[in-house]
C-alpha atoms as a PDB file:
ATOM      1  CA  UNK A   1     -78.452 -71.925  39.113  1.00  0.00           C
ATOM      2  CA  UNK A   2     -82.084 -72.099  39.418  1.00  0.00           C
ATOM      3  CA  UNK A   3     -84.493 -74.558  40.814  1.00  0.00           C
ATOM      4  CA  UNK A   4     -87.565 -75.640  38.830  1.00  0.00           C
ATOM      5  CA  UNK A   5     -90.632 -76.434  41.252  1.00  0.00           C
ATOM      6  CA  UNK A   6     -94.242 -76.957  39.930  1.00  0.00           C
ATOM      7  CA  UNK A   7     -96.441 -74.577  40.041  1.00  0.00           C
ATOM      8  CA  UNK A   8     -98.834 -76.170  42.280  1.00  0.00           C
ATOM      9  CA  UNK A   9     -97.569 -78.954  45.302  1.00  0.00           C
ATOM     10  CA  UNK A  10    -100.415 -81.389  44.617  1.00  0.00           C
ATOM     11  CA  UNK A  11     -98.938 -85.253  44.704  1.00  0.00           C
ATOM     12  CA  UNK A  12     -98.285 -86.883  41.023  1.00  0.00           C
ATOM     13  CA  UNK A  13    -101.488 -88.709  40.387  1.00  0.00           C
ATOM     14  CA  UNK A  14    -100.189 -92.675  40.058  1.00  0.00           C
ATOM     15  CA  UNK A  15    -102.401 -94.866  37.453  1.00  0.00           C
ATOM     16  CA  UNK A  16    -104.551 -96.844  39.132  1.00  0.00           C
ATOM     17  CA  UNK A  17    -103.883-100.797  39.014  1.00  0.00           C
ATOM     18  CA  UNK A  18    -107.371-101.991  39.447  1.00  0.00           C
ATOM     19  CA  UNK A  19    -107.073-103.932  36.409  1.00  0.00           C
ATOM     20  CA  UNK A  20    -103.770-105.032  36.250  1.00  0.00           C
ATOM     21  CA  UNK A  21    -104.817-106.561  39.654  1.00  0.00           C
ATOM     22  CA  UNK A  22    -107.675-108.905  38.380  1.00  0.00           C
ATOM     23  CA  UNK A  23    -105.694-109.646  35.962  1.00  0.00           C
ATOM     24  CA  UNK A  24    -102.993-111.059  38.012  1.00  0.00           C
ATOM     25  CA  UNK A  25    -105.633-112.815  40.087  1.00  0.00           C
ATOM     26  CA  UNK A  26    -107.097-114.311  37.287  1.00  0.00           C
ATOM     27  CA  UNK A  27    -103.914-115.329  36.140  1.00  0.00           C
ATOM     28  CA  UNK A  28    -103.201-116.881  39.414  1.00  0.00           C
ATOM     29  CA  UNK A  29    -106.116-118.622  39.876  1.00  0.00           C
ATOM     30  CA  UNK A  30    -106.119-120.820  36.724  1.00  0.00           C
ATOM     31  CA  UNK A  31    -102.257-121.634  37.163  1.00  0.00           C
ATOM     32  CA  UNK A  32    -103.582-122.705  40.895  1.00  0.00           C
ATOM     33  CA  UNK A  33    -106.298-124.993  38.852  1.00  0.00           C
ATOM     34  CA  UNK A  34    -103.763-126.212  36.795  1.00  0.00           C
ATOM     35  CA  UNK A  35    -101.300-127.397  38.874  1.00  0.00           C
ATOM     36  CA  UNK A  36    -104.131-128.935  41.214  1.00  0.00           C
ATOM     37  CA  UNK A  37    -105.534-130.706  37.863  1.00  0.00           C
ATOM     38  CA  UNK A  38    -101.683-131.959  37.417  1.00  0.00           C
ATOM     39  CA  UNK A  39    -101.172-133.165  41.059  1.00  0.00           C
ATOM     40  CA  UNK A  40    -104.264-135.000  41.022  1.00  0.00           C
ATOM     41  CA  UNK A  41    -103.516-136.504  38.044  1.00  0.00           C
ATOM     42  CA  UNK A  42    -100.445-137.977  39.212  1.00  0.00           C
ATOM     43  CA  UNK A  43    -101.531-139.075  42.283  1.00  0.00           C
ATOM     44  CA  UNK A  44    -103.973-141.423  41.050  1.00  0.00           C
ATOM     45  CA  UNK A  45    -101.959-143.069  38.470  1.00  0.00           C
END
């Protein structure tokens, strides 16, 4: 049985998750407003 190697040994380039980050930030952020907004809220009723 033969093995199949690549013809070069260079890494597999990975996608880069530059934007995927920001929008997990971003996403993280306004639930952190959010639940501030909420807490506040109930502490002054």
């Amino acid at each position: 049985m033969q093995s199949v190697r690549p013809d070069n040994s260079d890494p597999i380039p990975l996608p880069q998750p530059q934007r995927g980050v920001g929008t997990i930030m971003i996403r993280f952020v306004g639930l952190l407003a959010a639940a501030t907004v909420v807490m506040v809220l109930i502490w002054n009723r």
